[in-house]
PDB file of N, CA and C in Angstrom:
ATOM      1  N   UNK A   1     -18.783 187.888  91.341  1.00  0.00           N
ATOM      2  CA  UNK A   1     -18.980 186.621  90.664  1.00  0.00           C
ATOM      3  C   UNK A   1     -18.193 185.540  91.401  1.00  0.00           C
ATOM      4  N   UNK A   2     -18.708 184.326  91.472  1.00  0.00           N
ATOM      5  CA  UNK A   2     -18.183 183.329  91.918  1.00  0.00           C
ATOM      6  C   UNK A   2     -16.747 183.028  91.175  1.00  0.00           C
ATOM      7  N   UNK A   3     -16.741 182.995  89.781  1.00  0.00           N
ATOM      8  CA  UNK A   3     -15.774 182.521  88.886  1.00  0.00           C
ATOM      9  C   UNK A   3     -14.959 183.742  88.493  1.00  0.00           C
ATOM     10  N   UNK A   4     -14.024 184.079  89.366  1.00  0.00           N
ATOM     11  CA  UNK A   4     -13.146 185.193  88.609  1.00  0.00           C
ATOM     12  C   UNK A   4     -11.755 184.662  88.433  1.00  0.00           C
ATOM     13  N   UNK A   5     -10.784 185.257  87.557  1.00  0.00           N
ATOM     14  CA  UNK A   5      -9.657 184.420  87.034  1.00  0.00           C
ATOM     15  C   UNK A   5      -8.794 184.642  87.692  1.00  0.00           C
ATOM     16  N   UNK A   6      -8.206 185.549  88.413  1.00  0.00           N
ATOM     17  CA  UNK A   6      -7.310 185.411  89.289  1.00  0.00           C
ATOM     18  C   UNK A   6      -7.864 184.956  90.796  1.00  0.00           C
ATOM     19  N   UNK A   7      -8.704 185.484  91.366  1.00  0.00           N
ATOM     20  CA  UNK A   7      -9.192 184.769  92.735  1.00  0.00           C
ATOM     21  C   UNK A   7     -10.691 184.878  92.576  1.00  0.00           C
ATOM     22  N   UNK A   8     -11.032 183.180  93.366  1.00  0.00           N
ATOM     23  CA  UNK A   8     -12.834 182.901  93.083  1.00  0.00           C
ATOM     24  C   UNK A   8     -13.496 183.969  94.094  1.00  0.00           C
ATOM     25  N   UNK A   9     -14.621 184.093  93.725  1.00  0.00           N
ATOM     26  CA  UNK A   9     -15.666 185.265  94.472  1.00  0.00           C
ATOM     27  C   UNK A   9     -15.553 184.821  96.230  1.00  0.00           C
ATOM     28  N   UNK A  10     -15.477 183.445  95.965  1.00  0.00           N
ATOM     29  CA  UNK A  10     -15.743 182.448  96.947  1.00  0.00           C
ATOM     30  C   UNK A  10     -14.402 183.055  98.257  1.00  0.00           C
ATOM     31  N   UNK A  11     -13.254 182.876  97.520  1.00  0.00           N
ATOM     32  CA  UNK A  11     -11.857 183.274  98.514  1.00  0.00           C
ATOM     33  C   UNK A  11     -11.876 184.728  98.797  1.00  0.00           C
ATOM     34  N   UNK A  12     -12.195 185.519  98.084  1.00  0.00           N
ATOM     35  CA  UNK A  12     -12.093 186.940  98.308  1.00  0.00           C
ATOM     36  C   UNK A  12     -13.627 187.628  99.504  1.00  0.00           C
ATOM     37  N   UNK A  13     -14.341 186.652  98.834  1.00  0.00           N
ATOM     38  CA  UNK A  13     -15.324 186.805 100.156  1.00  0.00           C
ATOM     39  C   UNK A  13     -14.658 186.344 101.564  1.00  0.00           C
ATOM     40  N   UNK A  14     -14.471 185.209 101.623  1.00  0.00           N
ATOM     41  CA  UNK A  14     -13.301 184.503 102.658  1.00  0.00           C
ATOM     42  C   UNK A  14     -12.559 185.820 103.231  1.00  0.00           C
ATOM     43  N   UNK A  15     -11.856 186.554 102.484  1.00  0.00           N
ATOM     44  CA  UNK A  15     -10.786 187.257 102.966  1.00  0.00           C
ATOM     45  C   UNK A  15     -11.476 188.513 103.644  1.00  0.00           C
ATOM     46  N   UNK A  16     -12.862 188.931 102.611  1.00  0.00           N
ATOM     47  CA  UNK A  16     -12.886 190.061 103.486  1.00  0.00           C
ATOM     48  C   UNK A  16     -13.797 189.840 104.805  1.00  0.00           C
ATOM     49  N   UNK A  17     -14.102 189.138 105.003  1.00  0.00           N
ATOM     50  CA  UNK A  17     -14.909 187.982 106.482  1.00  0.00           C
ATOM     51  C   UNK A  17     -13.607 188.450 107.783  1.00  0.00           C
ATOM     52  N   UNK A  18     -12.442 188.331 107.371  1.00  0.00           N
ATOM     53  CA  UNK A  18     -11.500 188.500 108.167  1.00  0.00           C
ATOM     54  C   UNK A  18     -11.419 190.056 108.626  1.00  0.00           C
ATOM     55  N   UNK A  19     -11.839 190.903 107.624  1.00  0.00           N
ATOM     56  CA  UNK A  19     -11.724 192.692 107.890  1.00  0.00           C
ATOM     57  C   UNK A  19     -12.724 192.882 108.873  1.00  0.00           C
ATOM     58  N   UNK A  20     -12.211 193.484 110.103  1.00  0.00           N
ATOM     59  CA  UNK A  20     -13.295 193.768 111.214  1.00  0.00           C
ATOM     60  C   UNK A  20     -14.555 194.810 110.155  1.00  0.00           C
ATOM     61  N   UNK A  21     -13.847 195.809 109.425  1.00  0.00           N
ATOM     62  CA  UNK A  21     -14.635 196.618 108.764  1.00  0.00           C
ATOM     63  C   UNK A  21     -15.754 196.131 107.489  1.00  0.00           C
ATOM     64  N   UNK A  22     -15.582 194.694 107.515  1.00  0.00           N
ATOM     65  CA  UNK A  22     -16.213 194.060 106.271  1.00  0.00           C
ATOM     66  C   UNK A  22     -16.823 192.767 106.713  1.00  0.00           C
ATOM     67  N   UNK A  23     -16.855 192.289 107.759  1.00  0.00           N
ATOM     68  CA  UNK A  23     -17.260 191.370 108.257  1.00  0.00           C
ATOM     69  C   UNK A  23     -18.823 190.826 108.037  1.00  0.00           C
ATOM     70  N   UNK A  24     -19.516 192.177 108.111  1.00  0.00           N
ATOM     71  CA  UNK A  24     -21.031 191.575 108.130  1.00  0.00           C
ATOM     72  C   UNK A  24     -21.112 192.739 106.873  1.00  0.00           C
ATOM     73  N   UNK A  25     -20.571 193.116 105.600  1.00  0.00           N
ATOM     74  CA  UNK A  25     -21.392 193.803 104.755  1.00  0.00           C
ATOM     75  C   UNK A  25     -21.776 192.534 103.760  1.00  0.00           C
ATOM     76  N   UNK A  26     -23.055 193.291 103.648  1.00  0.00           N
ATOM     77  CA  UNK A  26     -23.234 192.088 102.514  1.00  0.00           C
ATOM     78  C   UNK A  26     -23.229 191.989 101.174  1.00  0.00           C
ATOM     79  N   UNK A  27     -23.209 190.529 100.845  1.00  0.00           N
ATOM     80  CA  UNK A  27     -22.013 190.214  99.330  1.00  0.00           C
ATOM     81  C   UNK A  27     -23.365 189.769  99.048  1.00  0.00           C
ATOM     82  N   UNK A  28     -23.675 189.922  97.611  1.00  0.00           N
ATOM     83  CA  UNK A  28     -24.848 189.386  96.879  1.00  0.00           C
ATOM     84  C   UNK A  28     -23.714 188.530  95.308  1.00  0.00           C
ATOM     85  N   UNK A  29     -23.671 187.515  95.317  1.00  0.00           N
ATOM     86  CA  UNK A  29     -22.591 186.977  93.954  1.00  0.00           C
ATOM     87  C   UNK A  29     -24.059 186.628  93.007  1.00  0.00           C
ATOM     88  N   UNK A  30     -23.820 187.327  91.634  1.00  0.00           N
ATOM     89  CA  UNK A  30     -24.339 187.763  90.680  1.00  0.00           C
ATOM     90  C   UNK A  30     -23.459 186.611  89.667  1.00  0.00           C
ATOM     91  N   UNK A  31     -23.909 185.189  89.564  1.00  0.00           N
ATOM     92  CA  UNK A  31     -22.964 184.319  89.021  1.00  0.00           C
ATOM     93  C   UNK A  31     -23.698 183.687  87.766  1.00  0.00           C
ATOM     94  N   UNK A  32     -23.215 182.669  86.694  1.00  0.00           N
ATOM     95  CA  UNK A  32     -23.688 181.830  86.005  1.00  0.00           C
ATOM     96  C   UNK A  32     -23.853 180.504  86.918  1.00  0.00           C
ATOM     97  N   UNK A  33     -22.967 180.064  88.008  1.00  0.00           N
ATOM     98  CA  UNK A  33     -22.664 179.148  88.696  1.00  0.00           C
ATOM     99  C   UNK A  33     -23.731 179.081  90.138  1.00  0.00           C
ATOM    100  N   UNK A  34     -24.768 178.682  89.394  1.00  0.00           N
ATOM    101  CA  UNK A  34     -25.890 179.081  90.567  1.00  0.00           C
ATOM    102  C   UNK A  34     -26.260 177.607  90.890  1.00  0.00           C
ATOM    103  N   UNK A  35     -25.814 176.260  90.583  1.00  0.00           N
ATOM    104  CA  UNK A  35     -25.988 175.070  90.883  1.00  0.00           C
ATOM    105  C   UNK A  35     -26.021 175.112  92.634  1.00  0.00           C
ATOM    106  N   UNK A  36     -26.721 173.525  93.175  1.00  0.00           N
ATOM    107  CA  UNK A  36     -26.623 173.643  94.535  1.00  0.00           C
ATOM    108  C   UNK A  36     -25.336 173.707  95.435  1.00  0.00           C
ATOM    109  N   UNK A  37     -24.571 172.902  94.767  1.00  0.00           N
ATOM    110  CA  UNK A  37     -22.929 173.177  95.594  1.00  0.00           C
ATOM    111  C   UNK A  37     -22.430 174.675  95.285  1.00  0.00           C
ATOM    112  N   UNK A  38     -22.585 175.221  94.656  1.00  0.00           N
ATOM    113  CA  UNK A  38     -21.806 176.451  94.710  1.00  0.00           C
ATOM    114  C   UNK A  38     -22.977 177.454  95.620  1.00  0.00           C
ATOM    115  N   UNK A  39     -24.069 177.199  95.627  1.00  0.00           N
ATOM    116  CA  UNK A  39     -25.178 177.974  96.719  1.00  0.00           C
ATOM    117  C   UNK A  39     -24.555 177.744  98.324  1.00  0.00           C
ATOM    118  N   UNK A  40     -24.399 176.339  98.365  1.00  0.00           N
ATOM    119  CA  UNK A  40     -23.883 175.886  99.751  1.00  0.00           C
ATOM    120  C   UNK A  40     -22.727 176.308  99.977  1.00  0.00           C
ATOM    121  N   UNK A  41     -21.755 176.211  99.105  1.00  0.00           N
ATOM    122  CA  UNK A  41     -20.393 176.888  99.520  1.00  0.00           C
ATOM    123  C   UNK A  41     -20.866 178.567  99.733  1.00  0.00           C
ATOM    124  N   UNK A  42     -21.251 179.603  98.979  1.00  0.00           N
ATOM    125  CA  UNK A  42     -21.524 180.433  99.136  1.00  0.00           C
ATOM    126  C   UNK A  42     -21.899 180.706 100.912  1.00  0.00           C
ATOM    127  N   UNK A  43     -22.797 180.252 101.257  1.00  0.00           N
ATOM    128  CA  UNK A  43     -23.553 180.326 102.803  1.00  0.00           C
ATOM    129  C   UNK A  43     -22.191 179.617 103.531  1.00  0.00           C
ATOM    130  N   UNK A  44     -21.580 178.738 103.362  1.00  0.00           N
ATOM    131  CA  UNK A  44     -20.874 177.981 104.221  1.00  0.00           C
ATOM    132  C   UNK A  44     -19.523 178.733 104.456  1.00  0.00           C
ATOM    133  N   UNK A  45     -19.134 179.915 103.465  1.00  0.00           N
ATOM    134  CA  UNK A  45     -17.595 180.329 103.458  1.00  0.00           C
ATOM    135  C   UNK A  45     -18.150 181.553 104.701  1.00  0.00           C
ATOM    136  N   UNK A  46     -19.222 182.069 105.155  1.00  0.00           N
ATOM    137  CA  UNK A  46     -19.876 182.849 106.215  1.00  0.00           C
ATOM    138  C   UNK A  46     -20.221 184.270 105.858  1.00  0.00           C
ATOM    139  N   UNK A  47     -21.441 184.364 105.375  1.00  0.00           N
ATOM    140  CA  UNK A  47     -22.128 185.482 105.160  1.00  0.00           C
ATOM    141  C   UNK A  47     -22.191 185.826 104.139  1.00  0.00           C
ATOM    142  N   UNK A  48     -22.361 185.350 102.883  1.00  0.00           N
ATOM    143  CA  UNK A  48     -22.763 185.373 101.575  1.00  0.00           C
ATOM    144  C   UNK A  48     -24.650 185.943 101.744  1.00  0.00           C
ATOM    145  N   UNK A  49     -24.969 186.740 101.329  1.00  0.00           N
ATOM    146  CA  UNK A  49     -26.244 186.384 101.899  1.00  0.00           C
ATOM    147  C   UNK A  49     -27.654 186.505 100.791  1.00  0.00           C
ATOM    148  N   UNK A  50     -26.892 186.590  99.558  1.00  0.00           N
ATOM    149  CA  UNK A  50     -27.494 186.026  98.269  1.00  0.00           C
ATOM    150  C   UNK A  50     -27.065 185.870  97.356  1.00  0.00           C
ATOM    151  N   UNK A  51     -27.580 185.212  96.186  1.00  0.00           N
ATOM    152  CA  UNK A  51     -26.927 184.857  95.222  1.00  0.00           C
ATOM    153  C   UNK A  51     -28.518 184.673  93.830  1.00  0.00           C
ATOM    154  N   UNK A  52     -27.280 185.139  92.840  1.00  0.00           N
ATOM    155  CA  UNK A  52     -28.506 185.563  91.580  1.00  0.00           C
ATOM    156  C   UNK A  52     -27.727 184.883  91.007  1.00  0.00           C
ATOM    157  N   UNK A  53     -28.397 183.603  89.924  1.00  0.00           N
ATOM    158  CA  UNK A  53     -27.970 182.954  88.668  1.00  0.00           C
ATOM    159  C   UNK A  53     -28.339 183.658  87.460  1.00  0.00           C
ATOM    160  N   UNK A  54     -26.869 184.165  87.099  1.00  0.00           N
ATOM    161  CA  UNK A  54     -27.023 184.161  84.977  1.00  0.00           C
ATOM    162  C   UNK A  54     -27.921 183.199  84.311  1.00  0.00           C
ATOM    163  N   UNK A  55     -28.584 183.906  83.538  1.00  0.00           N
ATOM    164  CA  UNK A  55     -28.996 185.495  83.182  1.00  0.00           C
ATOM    165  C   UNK A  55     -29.685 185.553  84.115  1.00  0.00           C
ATOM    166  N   UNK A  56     -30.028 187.023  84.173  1.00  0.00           N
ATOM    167  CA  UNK A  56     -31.062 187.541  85.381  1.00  0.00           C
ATOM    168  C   UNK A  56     -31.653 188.570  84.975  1.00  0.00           C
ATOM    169  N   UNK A  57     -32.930 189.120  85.205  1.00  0.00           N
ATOM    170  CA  UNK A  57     -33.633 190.176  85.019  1.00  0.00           C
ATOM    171  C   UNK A  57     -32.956 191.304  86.024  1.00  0.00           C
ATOM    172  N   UNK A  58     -32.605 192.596  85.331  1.00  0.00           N
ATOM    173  CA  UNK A  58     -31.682 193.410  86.428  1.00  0.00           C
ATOM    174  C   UNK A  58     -32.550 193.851  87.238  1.00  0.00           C
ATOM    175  N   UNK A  59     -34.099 193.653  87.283  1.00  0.00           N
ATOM    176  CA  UNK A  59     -35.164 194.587  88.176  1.00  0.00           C
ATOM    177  C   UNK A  59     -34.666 193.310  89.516  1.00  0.00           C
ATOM    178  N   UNK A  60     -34.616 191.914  89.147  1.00  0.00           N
ATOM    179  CA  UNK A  60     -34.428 191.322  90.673  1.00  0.00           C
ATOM    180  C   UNK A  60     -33.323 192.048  91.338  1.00  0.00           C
ATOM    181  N   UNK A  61     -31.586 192.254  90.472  1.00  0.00           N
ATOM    182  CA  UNK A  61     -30.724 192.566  91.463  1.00  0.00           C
ATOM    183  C   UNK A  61     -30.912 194.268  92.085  1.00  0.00           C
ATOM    184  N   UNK A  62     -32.061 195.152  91.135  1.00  0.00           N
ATOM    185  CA  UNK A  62     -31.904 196.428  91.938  1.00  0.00           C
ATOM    186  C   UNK A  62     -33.004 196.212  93.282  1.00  0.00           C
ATOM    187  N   UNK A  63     -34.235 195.254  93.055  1.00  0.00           N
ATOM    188  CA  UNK A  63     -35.027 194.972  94.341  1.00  0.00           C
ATOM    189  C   UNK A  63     -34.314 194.513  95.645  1.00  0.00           C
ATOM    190  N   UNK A  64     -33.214 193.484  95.492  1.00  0.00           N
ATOM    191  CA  UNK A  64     -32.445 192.756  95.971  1.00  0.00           C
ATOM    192  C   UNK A  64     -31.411 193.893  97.422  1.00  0.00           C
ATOM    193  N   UNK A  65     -30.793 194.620  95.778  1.00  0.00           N
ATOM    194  CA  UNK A  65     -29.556 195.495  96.568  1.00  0.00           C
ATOM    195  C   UNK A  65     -30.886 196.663  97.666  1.00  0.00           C
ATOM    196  N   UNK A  66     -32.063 196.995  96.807  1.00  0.00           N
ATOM    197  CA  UNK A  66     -32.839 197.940  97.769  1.00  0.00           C
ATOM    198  C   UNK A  66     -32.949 197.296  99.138  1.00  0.00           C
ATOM    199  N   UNK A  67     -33.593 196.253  98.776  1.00  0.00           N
ATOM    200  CA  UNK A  67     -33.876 195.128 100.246  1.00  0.00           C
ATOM    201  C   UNK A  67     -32.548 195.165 101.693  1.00  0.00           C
ATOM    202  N   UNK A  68     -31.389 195.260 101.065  1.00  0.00           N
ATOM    203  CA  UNK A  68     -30.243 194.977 102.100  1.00  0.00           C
ATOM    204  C   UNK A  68     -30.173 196.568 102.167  1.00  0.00           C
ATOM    205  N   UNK A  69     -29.908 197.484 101.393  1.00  0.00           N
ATOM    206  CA  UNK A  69     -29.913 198.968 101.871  1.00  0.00           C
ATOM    207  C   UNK A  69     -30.751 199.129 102.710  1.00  0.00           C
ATOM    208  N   UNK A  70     -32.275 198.853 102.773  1.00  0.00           N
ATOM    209  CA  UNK A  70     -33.163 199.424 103.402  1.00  0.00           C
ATOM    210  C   UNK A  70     -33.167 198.846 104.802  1.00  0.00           C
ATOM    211  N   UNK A  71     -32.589 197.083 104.749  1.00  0.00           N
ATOM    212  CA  UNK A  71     -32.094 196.991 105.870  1.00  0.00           C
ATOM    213  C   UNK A  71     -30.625 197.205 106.747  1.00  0.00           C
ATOM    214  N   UNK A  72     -30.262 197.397 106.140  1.00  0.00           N
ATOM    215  CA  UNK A  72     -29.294 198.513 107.151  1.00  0.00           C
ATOM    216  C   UNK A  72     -29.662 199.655 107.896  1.00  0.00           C
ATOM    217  N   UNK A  73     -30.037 199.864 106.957  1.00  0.00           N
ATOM    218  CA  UNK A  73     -31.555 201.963 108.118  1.00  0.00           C
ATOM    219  C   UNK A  73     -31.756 201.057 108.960  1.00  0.00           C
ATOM    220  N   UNK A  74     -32.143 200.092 109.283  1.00  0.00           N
ATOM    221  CA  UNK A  74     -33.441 199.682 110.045  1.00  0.00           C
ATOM    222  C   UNK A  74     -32.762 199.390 111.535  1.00  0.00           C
TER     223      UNK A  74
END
């Protein structure tokens, strides 16, 4: 989630960008905060590479997470 109370989705993504081992996995933020500035920050903090606005139908986020699994095999 974008909005967490001790550190935003936003910084902790930030941080793990820095882990050679975490660099390119990808973060899908599952937020209420789906407005356009928080989309842009998302892409702009580097490699966010989707984002689902509250509420959500859970069939998008299991299509979603299949989509990035299946591309990794690839």
């Amino acid at each position: 989630d974008v909005d967490m109370p001790v550190m935003s989705g936003l910084d902790l993504c930030k941080q793990m960008r820095t882990m050679p081992l975490h660099a390119e996995t990808p973060v899908i933020f599952v937020t209420s905060l789906s407005d356009f500035n928080t989309r842009a920050q998302s892409i702009l903090i580097g490699g966010v590479v989707d984002l689902i606005g509250k509420p959500f139908p859970f069939l998008e986020l299991g299509v979603k997470a299949l989509i990035y699994l299946y591309r990794g095999k690839c």
